[in-house]
PDB file of N, CA and C in Angstrom:
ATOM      1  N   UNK A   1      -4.927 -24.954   7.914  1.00  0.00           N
ATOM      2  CA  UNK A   1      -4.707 -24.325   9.192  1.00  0.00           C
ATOM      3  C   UNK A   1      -6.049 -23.968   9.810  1.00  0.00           C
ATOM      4  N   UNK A   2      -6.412 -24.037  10.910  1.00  0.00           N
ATOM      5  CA  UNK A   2      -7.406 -24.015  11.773  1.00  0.00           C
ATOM      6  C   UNK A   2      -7.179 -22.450  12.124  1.00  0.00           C
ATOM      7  N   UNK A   3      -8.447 -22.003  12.480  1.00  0.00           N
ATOM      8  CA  UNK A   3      -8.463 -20.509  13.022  1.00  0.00           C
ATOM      9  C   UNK A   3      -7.883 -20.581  14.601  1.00  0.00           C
ATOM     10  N   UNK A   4      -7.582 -21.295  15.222  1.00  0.00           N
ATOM     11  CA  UNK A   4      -7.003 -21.247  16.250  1.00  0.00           C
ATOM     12  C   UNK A   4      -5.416 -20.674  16.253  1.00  0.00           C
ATOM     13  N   UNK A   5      -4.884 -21.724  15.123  1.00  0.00           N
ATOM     14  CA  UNK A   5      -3.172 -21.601  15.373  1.00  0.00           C
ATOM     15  C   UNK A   5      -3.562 -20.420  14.292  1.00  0.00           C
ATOM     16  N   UNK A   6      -4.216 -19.696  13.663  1.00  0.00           N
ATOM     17  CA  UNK A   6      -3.940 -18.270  12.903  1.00  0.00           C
ATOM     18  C   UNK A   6      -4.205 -17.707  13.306  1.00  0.00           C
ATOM     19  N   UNK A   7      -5.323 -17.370  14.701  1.00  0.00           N
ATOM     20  CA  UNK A   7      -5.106 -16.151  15.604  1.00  0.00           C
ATOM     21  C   UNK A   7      -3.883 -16.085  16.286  1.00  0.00           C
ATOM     22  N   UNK A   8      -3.167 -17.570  16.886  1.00  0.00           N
ATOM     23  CA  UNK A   8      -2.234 -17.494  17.394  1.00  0.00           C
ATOM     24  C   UNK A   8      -0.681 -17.010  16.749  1.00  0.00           C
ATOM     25  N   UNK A   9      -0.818 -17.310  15.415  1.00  0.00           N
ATOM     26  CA  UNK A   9       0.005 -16.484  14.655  1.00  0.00           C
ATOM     27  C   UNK A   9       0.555 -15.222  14.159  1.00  0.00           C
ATOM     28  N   UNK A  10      -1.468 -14.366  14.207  1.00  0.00           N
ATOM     29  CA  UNK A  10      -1.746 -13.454  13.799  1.00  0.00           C
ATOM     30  C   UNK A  10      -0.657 -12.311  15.040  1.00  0.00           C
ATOM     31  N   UNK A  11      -1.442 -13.035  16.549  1.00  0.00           N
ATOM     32  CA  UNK A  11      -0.968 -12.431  17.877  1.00  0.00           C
ATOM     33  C   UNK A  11       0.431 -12.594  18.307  1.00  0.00           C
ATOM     34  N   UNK A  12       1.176 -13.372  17.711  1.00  0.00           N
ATOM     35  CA  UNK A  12       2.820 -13.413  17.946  1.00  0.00           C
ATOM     36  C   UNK A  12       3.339 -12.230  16.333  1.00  0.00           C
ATOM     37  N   UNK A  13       2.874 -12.126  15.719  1.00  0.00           N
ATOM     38  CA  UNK A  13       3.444 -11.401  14.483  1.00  0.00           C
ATOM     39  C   UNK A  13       2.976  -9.945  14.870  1.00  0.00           C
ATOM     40  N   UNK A  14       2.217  -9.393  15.351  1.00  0.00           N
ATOM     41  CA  UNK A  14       1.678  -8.748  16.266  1.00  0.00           C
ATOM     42  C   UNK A  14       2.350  -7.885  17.253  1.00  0.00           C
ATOM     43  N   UNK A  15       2.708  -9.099  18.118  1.00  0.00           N
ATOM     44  CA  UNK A  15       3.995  -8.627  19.448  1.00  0.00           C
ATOM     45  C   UNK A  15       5.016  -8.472  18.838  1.00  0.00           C
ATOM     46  N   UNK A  16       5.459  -9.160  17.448  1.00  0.00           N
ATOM     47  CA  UNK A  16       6.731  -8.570  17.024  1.00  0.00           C
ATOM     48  C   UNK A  16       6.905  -7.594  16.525  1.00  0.00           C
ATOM     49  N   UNK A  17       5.935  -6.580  16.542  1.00  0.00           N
ATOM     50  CA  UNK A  17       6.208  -5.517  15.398  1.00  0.00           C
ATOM     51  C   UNK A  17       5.576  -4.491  16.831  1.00  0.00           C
ATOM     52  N   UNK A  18       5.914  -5.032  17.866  1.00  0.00           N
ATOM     53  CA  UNK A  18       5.082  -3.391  18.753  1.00  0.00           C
ATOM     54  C   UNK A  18       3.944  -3.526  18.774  1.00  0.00           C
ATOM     55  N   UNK A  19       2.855  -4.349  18.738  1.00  0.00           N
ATOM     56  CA  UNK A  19       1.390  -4.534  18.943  1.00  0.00           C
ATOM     57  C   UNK A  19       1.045  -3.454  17.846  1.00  0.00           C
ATOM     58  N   UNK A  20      -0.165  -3.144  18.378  1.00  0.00           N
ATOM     59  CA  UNK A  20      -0.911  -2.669  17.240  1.00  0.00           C
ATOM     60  C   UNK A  20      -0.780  -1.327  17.155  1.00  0.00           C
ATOM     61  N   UNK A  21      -0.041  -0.488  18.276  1.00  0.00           N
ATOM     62  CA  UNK A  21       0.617   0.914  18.711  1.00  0.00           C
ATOM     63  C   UNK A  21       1.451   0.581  17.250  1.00  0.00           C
ATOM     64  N   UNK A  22       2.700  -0.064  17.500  1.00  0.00           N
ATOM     65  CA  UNK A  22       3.679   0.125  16.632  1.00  0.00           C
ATOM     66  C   UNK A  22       3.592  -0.275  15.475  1.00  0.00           C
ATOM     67  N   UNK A  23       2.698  -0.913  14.839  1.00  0.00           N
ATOM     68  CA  UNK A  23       2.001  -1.272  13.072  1.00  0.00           C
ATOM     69  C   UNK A  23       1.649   0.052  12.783  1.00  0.00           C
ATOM     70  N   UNK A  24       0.699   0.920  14.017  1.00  0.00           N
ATOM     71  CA  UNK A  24       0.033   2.733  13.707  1.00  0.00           C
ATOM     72  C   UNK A  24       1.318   2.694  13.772  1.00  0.00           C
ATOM     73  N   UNK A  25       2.535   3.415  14.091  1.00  0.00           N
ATOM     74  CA  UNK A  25       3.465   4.218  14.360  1.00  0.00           C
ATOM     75  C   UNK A  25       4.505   4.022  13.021  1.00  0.00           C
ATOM     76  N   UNK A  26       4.692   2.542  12.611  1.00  0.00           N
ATOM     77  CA  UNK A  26       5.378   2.782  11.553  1.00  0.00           C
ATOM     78  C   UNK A  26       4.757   3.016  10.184  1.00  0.00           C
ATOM     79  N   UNK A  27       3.177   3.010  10.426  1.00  0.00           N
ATOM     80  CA  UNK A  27       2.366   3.091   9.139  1.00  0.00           C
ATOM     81  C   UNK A  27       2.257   4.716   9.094  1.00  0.00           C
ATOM     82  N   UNK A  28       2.548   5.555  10.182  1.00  0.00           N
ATOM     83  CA  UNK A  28       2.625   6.965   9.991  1.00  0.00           C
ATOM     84  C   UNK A  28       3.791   7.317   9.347  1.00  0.00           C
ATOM     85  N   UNK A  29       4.815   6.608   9.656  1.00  0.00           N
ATOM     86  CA  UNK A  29       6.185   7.004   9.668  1.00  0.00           C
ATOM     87  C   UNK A  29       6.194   6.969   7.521  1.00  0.00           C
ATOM     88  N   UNK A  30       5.812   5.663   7.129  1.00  0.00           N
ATOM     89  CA  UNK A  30       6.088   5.287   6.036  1.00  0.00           C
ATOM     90  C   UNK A  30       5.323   6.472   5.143  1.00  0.00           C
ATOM     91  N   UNK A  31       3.818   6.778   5.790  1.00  0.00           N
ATOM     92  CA  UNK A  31       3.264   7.749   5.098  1.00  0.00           C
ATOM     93  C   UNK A  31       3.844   9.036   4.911  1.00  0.00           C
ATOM     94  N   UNK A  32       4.196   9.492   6.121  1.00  0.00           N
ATOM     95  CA  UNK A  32       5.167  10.794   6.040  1.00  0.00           C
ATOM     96  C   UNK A  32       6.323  10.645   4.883  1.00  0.00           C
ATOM     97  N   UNK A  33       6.688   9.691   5.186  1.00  0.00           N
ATOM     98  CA  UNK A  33       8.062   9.486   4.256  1.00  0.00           C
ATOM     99  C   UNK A  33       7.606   9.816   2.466  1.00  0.00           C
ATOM    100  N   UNK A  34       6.334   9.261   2.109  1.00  0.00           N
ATOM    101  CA  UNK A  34       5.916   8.693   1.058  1.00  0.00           C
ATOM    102  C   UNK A  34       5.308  10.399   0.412  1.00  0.00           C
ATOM    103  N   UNK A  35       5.464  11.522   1.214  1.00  0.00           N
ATOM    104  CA  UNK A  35       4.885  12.668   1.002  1.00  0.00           C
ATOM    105  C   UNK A  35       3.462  13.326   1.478  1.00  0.00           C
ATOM    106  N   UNK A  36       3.011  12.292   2.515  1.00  0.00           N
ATOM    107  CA  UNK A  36       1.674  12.275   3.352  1.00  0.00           C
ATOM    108  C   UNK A  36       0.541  13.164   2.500  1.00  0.00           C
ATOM    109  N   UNK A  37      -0.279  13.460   2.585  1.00  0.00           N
ATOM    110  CA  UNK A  37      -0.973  13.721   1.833  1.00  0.00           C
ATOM    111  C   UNK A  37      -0.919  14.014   0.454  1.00  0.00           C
ATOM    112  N   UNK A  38      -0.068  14.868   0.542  1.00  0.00           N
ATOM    113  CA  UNK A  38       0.735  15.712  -0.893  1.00  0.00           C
ATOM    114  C   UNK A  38       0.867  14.640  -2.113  1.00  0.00           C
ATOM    115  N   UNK A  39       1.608  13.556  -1.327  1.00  0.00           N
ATOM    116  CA  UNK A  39       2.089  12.092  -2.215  1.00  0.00           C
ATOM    117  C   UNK A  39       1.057  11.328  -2.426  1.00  0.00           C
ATOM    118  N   UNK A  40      -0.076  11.382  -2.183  1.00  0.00           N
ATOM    119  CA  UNK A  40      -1.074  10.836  -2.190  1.00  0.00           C
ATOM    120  C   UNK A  40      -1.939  11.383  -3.159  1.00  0.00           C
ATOM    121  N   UNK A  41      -1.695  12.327  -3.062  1.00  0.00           N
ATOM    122  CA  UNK A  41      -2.758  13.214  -4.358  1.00  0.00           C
ATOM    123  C   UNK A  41      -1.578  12.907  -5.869  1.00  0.00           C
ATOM    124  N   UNK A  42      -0.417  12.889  -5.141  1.00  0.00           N
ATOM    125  CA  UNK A  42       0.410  13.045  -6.448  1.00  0.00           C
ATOM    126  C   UNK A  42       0.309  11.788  -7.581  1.00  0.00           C
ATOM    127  N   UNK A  43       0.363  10.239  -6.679  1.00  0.00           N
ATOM    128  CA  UNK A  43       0.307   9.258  -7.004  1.00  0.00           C
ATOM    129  C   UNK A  43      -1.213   8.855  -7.506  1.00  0.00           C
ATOM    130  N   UNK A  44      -1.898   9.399  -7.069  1.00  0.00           N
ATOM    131  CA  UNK A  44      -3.324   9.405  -7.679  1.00  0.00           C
ATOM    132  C   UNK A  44      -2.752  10.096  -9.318  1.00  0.00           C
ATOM    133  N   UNK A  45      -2.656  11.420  -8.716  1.00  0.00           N
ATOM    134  CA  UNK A  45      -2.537  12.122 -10.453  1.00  0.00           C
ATOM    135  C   UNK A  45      -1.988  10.900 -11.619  1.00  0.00           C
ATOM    136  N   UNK A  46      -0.658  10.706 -10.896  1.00  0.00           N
ATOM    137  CA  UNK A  46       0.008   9.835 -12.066  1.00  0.00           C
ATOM    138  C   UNK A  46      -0.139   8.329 -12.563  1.00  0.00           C
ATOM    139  N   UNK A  47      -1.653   7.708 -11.504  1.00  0.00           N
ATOM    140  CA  UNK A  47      -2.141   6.959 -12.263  1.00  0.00           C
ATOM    141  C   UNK A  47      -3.259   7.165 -13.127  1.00  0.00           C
ATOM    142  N   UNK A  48      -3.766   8.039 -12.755  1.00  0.00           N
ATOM    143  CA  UNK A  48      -4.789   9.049 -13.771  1.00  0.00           C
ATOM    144  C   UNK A  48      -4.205   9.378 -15.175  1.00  0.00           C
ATOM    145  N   UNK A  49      -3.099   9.798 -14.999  1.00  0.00           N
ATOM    146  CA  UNK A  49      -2.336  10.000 -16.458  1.00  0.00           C
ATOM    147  C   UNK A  49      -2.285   8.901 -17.046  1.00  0.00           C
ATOM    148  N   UNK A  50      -1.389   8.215 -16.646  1.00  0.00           N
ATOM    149  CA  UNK A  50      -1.028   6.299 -16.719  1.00  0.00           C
ATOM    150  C   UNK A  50      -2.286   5.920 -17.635  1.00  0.00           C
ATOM    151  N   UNK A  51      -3.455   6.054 -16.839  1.00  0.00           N
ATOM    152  CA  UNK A  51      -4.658   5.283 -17.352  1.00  0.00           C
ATOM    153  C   UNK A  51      -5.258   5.773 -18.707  1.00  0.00           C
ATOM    154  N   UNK A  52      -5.009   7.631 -18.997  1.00  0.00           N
ATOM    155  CA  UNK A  52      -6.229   8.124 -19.712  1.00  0.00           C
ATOM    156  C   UNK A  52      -5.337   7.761 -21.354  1.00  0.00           C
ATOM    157  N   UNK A  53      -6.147   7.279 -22.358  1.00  0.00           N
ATOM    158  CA  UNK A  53      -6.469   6.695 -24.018  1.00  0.00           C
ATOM    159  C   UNK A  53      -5.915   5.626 -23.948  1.00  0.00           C
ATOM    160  N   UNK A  54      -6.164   4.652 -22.605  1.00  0.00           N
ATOM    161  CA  UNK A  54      -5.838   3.116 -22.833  1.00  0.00           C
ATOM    162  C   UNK A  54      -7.093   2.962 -22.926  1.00  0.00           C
ATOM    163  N   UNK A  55      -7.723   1.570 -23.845  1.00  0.00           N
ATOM    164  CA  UNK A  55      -9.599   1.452 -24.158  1.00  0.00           C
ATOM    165  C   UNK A  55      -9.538   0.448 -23.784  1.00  0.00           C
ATOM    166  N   UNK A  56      -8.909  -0.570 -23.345  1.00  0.00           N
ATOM    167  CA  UNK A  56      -9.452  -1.916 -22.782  1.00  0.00           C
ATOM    168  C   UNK A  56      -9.575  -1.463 -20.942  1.00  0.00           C
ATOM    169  N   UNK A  57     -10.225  -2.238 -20.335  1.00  0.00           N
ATOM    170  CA  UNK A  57     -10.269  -2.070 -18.970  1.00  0.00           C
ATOM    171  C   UNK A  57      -8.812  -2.976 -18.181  1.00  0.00           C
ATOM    172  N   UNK A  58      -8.632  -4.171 -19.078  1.00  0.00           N
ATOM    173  CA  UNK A  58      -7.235  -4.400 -18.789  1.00  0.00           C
ATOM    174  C   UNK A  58      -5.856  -3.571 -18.624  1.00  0.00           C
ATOM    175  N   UNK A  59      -5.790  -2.979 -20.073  1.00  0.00           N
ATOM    176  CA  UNK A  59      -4.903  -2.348 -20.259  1.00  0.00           C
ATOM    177  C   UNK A  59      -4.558  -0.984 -19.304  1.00  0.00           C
ATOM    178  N   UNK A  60      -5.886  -0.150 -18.849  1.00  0.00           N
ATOM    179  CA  UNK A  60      -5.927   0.871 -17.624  1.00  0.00           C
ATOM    180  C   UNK A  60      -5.512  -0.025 -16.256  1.00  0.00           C
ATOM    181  N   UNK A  61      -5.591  -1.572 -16.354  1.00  0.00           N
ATOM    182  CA  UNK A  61      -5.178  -2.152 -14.372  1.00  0.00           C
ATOM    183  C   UNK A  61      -4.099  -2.315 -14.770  1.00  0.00           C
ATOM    184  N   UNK A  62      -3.519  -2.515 -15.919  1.00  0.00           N
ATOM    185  CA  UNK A  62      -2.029  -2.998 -16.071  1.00  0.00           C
ATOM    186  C   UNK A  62      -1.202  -1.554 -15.344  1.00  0.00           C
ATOM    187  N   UNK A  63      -1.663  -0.019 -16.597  1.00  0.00           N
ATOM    188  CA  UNK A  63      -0.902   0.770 -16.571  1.00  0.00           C
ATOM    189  C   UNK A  63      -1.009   1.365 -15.003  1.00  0.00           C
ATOM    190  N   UNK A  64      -2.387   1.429 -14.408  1.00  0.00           N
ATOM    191  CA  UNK A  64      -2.043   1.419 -12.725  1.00  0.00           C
ATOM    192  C   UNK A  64      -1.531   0.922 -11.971  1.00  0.00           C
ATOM    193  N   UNK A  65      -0.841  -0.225 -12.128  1.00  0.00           N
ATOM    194  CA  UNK A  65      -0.523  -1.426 -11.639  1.00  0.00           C
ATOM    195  C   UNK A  65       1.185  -1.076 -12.044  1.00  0.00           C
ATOM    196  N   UNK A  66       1.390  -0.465 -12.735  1.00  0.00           N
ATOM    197  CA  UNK A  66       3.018  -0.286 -12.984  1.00  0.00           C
ATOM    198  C   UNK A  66       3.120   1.094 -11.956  1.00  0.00           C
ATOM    199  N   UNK A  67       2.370   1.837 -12.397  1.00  0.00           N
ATOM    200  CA  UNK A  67       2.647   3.329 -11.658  1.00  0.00           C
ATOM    201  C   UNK A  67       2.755   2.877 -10.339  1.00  0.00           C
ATOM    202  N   UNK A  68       1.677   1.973  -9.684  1.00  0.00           N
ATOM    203  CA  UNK A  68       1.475   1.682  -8.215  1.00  0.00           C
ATOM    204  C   UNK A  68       2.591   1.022  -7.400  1.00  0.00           C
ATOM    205  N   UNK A  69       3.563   0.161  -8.512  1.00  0.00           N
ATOM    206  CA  UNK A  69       4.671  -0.794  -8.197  1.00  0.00           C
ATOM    207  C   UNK A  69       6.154   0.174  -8.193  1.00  0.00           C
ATOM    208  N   UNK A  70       5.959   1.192  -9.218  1.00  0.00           N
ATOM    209  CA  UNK A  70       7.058   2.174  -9.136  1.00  0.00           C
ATOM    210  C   UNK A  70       6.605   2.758  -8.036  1.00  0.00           C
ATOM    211  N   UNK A  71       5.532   3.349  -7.402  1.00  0.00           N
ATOM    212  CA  UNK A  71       6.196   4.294  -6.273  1.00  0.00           C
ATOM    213  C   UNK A  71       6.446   3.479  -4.845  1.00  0.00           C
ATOM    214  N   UNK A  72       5.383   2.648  -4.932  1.00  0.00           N
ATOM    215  CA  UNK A  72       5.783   1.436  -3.558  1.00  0.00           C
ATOM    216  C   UNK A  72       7.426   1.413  -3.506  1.00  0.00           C
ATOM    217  N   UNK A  73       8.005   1.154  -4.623  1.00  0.00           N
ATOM    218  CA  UNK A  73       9.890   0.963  -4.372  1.00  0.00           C
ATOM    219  C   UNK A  73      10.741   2.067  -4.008  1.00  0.00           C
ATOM    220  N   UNK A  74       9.577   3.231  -3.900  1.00  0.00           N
ATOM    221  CA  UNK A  74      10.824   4.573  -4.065  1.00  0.00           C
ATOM    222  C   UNK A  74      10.499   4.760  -2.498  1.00  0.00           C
TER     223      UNK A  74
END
């Protein structure tokens, strides 16, 4: 794909969602929902937990990587 037809893509996917007003507006909405700040510190904490006496550096992206996938669904 040429950068032409993917700006042109970019700018119809764009208009469908409310321009770039309504991508901000539902990206507030989702945050609020998600516990806005509060949930943010929280989900930090509980990949902090998640992570601490795993010793490989793998094994800490895995266990963040589960915590991060459980709260995305809730």
């Amino acid at each position: 794909m040429d950068f032409k037809s993917l700006t042109k893509r970019a700018k119809s996917e764009l208009d469908k969602r409310g321009g770039v007003k309504g991508i901000s507006d539902d990206a507030k909405k989702e945050f609020e929902r998600r516990g806005g700040t509060e949930g943010l510190k929280t989900t930090a904490k509980h990949v902090a937990d998640a992570t601490k006496g795993k010793k490989s550096v793998g094994d800490k992206a895995k266990a963040a990587a589960e915590v991060l996938q459980k709260e995305a669904k809730r």
